[in-house]
PDB file of N, CA and C in Angstrom:
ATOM      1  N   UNK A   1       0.826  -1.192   0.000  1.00  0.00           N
ATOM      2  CA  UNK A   1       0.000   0.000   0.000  1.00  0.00           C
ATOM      3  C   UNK A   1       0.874   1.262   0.000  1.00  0.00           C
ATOM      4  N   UNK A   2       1.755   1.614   0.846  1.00  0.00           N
ATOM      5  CA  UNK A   2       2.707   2.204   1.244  1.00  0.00           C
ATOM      6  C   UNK A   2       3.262   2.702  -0.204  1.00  0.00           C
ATOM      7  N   UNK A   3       4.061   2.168  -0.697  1.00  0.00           N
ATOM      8  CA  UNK A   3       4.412   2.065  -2.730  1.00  0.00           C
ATOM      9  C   UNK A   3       3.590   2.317  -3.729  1.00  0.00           C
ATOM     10  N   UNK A   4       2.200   1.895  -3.409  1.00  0.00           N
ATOM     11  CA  UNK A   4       1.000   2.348  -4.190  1.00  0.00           C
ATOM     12  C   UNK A   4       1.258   3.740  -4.478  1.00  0.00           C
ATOM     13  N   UNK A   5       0.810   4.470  -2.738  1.00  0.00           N
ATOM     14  CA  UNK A   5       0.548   5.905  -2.676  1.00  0.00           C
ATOM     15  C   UNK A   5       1.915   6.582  -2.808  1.00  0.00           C
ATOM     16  N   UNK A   6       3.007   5.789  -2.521  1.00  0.00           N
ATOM     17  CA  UNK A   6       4.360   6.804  -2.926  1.00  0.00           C
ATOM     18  C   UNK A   6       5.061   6.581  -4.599  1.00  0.00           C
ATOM     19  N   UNK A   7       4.164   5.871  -5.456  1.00  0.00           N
ATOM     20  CA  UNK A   7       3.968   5.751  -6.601  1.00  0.00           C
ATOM     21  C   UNK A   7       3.015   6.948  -7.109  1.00  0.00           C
ATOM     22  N   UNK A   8       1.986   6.947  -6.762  1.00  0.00           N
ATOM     23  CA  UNK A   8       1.058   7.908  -6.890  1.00  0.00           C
ATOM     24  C   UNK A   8       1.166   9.344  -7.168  1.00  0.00           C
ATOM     25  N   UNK A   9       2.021   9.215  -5.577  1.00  0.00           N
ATOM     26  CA  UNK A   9       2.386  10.852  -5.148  1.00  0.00           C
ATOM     27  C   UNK A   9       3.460  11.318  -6.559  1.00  0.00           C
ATOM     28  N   UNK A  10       4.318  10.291  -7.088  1.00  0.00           N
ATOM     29  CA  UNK A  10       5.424  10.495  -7.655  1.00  0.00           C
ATOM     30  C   UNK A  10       4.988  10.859  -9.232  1.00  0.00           C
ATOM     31  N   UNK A  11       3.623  10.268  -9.425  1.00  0.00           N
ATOM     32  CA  UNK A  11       3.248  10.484 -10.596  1.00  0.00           C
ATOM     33  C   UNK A  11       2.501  11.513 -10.942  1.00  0.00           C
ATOM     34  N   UNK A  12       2.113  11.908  -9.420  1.00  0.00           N
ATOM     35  CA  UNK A  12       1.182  13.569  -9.388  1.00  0.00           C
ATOM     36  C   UNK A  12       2.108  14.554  -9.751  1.00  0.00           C
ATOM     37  N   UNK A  13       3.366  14.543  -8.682  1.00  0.00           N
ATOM     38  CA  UNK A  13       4.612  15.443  -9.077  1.00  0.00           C
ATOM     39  C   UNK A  13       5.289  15.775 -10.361  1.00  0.00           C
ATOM     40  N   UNK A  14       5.323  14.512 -11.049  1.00  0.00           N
ATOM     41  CA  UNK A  14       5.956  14.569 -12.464  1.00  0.00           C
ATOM     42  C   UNK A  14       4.968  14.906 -13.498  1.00  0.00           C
ATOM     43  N   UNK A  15       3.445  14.882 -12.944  1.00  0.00           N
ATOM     44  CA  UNK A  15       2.649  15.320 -14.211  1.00  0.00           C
ATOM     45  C   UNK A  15       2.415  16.790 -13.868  1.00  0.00           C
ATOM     46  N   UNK A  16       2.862  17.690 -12.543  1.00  0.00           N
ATOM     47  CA  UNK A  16       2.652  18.952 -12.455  1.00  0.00           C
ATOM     48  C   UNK A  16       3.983  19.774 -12.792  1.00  0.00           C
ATOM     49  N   UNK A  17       5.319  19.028 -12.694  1.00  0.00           N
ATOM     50  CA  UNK A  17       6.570  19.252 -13.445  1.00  0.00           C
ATOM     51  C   UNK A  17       6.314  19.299 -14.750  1.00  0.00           C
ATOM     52  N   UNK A  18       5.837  18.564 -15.387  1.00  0.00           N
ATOM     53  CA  UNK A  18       5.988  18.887 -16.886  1.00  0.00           C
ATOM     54  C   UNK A  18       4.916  19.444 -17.119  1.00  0.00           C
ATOM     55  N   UNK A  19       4.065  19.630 -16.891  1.00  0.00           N
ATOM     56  CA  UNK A  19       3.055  21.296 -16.840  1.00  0.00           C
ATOM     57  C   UNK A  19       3.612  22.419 -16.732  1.00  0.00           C
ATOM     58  N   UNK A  20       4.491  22.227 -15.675  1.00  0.00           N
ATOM     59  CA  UNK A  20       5.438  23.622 -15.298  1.00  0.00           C
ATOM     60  C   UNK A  20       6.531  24.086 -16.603  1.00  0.00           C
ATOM     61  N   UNK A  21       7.156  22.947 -16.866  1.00  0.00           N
ATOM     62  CA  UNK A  21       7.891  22.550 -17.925  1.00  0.00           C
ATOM     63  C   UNK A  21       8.059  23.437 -19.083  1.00  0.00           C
ATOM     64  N   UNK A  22       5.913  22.307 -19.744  1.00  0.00           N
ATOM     65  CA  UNK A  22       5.677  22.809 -20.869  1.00  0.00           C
ATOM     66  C   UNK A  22       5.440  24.357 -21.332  1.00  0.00           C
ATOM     67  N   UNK A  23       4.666  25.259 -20.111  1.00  0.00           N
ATOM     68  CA  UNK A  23       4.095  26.335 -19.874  1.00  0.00           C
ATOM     69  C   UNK A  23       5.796  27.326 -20.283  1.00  0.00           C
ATOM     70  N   UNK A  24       6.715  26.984 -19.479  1.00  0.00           N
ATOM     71  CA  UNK A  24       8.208  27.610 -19.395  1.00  0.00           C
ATOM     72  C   UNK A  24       8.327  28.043 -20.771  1.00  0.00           C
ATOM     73  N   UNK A  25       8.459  26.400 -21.442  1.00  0.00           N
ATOM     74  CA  UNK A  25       9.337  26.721 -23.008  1.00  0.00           C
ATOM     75  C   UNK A  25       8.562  27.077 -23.917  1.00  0.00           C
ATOM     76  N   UNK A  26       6.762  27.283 -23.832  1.00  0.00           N
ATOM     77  CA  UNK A  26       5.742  28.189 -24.576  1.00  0.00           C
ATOM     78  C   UNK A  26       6.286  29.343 -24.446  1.00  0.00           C
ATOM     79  N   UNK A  27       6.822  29.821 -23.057  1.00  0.00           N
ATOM     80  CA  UNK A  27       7.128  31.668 -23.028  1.00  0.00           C
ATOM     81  C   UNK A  27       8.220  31.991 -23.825  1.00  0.00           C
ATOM     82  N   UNK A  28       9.332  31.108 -22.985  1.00  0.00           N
ATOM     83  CA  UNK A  28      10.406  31.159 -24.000  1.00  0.00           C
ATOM     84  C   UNK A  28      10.441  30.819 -25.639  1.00  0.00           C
ATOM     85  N   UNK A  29       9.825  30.199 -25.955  1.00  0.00           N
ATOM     86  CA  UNK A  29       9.473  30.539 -27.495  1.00  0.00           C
ATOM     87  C   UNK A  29       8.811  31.753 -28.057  1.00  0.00           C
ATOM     88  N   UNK A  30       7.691  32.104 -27.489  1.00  0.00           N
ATOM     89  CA  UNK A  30       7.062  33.246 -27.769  1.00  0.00           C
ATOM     90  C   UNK A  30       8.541  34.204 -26.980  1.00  0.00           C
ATOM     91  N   UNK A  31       8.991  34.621 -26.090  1.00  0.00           N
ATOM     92  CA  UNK A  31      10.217  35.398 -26.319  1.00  0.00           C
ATOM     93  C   UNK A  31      11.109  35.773 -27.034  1.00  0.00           C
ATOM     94  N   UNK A  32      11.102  34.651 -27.494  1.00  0.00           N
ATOM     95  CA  UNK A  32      12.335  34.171 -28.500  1.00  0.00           C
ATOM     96  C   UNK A  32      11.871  34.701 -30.253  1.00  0.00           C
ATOM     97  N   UNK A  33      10.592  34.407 -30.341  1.00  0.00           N
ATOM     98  CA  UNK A  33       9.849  34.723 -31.334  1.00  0.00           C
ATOM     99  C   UNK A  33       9.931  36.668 -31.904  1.00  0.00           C
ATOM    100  N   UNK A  34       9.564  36.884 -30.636  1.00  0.00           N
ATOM    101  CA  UNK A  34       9.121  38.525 -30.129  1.00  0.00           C
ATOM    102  C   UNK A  34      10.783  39.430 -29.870  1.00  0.00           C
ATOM    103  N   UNK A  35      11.696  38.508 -29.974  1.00  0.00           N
ATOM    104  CA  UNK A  35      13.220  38.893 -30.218  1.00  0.00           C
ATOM    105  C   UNK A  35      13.225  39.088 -31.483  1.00  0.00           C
ATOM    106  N   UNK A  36      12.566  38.187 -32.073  1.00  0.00           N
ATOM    107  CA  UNK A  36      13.341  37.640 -33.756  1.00  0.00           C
ATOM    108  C   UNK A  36      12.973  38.567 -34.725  1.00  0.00           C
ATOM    109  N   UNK A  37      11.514  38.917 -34.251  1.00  0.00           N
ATOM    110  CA  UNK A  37      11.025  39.960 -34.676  1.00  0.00           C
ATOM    111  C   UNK A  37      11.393  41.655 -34.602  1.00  0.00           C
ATOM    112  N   UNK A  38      11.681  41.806 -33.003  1.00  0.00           N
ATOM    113  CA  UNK A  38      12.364  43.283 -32.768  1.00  0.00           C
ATOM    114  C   UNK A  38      13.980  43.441 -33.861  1.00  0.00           C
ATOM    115  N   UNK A  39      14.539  42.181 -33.698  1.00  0.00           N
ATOM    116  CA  UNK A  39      15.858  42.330 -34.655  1.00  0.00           C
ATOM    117  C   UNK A  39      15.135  42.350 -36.004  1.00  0.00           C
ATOM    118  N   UNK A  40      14.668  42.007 -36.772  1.00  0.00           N
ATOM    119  CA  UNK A  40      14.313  42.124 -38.158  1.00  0.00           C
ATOM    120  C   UNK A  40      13.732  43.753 -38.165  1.00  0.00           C
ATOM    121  N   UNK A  41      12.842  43.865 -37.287  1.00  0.00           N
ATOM    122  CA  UNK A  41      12.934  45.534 -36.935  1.00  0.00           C
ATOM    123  C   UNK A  41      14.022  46.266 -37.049  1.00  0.00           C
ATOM    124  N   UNK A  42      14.598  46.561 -36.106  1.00  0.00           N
ATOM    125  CA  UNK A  42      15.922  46.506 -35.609  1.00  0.00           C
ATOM    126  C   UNK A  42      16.880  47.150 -37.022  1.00  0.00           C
ATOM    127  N   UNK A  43      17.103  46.068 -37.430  1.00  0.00           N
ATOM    128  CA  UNK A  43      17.963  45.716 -39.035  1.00  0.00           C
ATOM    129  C   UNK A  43      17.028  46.456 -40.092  1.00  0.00           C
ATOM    130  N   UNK A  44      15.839  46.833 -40.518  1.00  0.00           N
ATOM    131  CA  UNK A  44      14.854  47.473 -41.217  1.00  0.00           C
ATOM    132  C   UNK A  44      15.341  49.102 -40.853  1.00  0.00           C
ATOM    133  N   UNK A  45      15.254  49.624 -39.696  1.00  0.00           N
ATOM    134  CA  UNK A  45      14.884  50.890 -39.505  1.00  0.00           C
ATOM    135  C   UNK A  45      16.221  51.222 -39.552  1.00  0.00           C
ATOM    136  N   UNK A  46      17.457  50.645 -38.885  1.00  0.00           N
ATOM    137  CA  UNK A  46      18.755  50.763 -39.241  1.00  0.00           C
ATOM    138  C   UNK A  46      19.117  50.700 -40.654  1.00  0.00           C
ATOM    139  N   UNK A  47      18.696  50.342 -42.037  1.00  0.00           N
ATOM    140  CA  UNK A  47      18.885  49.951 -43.547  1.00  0.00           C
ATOM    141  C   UNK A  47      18.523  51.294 -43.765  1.00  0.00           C
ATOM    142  N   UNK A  48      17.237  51.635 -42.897  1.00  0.00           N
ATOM    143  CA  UNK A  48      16.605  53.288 -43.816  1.00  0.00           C
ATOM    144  C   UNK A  48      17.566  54.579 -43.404  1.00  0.00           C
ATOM    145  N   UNK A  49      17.759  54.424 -42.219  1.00  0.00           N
ATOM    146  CA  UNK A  49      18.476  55.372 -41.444  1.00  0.00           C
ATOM    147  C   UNK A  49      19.840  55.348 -42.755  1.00  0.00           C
ATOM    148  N   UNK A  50      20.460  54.490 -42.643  1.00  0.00           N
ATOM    149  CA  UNK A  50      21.633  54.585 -43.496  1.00  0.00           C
ATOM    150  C   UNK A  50      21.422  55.006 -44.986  1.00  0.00           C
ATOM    151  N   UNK A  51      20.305  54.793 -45.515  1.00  0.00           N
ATOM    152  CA  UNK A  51      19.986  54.707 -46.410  1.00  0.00           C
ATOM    153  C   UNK A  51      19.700  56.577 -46.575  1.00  0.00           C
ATOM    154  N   UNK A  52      19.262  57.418 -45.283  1.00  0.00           N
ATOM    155  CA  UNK A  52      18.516  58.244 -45.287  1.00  0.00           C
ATOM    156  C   UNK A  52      20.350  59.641 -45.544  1.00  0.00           C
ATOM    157  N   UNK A  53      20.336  58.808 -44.781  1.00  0.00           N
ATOM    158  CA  UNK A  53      21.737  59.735 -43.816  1.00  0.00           C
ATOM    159  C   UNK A  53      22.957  59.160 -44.994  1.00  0.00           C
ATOM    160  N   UNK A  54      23.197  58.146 -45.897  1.00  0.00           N
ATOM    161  CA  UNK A  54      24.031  58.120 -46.349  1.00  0.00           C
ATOM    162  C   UNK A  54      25.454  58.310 -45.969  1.00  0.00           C
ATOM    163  N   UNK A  55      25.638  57.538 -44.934  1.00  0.00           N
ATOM    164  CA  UNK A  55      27.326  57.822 -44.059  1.00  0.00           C
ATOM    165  C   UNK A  55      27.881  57.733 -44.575  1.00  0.00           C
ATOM    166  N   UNK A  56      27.891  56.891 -45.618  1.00  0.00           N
ATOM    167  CA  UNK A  56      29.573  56.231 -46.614  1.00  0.00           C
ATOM    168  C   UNK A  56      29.774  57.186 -47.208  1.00  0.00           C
ATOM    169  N   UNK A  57      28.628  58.154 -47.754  1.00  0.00           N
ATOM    170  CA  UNK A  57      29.403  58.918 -49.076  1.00  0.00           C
ATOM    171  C   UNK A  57      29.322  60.102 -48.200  1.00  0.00           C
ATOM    172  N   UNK A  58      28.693  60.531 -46.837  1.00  0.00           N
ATOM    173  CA  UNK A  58      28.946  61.976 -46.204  1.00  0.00           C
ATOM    174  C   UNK A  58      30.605  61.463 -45.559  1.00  0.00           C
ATOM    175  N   UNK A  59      31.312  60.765 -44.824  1.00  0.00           N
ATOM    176  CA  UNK A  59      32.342  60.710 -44.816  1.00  0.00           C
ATOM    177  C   UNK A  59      33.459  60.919 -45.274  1.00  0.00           C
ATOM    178  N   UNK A  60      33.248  60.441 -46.983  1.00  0.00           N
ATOM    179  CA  UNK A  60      34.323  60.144 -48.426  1.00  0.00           C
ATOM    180  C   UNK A  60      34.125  61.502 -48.507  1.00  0.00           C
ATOM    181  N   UNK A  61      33.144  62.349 -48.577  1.00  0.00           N
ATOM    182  CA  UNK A  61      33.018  64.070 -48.729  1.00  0.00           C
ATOM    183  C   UNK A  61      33.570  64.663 -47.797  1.00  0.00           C
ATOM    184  N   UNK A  62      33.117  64.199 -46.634  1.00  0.00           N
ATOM    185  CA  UNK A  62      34.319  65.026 -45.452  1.00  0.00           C
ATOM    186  C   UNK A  62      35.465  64.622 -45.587  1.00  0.00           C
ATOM    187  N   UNK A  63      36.246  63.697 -46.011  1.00  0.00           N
ATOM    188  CA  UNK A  63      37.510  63.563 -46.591  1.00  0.00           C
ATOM    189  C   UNK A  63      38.317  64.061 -46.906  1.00  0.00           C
ATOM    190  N   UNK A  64      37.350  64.228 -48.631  1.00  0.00           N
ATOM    191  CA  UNK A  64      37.767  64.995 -49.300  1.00  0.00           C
ATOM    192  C   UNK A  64      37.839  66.673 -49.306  1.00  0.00           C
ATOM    193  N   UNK A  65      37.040  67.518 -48.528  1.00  0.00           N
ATOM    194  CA  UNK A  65      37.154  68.430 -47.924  1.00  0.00           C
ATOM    195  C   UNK A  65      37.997  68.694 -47.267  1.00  0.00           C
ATOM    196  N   UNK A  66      38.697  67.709 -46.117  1.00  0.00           N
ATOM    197  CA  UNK A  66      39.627  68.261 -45.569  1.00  0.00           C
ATOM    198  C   UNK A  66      39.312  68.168 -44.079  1.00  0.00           C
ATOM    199  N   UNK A  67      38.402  67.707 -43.861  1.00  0.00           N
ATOM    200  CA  UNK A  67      37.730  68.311 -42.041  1.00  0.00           C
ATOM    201  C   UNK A  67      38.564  67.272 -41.552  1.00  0.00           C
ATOM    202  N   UNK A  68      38.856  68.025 -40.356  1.00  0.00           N
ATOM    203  CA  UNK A  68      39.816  67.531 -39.241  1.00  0.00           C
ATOM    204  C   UNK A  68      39.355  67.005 -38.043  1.00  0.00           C
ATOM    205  N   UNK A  69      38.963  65.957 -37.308  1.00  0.00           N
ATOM    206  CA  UNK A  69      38.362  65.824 -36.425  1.00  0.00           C
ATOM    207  C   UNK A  69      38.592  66.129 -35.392  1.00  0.00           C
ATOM    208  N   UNK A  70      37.977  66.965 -34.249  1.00  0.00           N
ATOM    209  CA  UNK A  70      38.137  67.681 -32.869  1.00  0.00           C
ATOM    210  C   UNK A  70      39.244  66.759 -31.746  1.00  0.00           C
ATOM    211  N   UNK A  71      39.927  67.169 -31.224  1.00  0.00           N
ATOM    212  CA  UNK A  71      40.891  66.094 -30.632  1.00  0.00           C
ATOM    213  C   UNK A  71      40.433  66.962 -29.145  1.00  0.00           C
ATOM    214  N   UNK A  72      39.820  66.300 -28.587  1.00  0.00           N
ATOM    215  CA  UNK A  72      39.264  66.923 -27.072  1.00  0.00           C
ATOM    216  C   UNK A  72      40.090  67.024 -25.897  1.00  0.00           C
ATOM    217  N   UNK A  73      41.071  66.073 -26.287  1.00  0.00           N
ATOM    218  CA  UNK A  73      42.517  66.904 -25.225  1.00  0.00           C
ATOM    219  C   UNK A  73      42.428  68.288 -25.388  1.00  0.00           C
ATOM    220  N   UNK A  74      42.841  69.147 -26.709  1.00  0.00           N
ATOM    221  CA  UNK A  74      42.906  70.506 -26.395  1.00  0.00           C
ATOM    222  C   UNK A  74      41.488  71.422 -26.439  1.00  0.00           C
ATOM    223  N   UNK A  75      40.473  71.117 -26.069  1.00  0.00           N
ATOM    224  CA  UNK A  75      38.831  71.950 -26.316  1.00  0.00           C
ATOM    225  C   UNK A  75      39.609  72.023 -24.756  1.00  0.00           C
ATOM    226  N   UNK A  76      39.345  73.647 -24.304  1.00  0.00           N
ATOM    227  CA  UNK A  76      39.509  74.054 -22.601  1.00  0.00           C
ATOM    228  C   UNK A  76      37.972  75.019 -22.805  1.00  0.00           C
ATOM    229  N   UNK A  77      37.333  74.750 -21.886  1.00  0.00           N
ATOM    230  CA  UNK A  77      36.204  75.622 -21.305  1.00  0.00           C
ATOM    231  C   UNK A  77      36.581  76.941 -20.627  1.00  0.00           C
ATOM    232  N   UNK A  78      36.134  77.582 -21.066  1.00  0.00           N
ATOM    233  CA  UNK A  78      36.411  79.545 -20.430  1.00  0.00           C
ATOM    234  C   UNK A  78      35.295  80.384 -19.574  1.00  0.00           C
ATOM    235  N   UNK A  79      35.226  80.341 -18.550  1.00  0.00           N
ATOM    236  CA  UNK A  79      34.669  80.728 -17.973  1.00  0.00           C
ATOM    237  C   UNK A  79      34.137  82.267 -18.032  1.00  0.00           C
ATOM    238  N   UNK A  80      33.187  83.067 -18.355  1.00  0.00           N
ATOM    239  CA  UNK A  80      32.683  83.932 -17.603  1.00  0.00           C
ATOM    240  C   UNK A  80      32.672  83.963 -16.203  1.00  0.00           C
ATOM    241  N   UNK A  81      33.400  85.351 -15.521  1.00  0.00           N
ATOM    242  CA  UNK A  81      33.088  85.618 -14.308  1.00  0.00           C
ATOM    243  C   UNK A  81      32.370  86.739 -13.994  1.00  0.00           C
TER     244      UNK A  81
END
């Protein structure tokens, strides 16, 4: 009898474990899903931006211009007193 019910008990436990289980790796899929999606976002609005702003060829133009980039060791702040 004793083995019956500690059979029992053991089979209640393992069928509310894998309930727990199954419920887990539903979220984590739908997480995982709802990732996959923000990156394809993500990668979309980043394509336009570049696309908008054109860095490669505003760079190759600042280049060729000549611009010097700010070296912030020497920028000193001046106070008004």
């Amino acid at each position: 009898m004793r083995y019956l019910v500690a059979g029992i008990f053991l089979l209640i436990v393992n069928l509310i474990y894998s309930s727990y289980a199954i419920h887990v790796s539903k979220d984590y899929a739908k997480k995982l899903s709802q990732l996959k999606q923000e990156k394809d976002k993500h990668l979309k609005i980043k394509a336009q931006i570049e696309k908008s702003v054109n860095y490669t060829s505003v760079k190759s133009y600042v280049e060729k211009t000549g611009f010097n980039p700010i070296d912030w060791s020497q920028v000193r702040v001046i106070r008004a007193d």
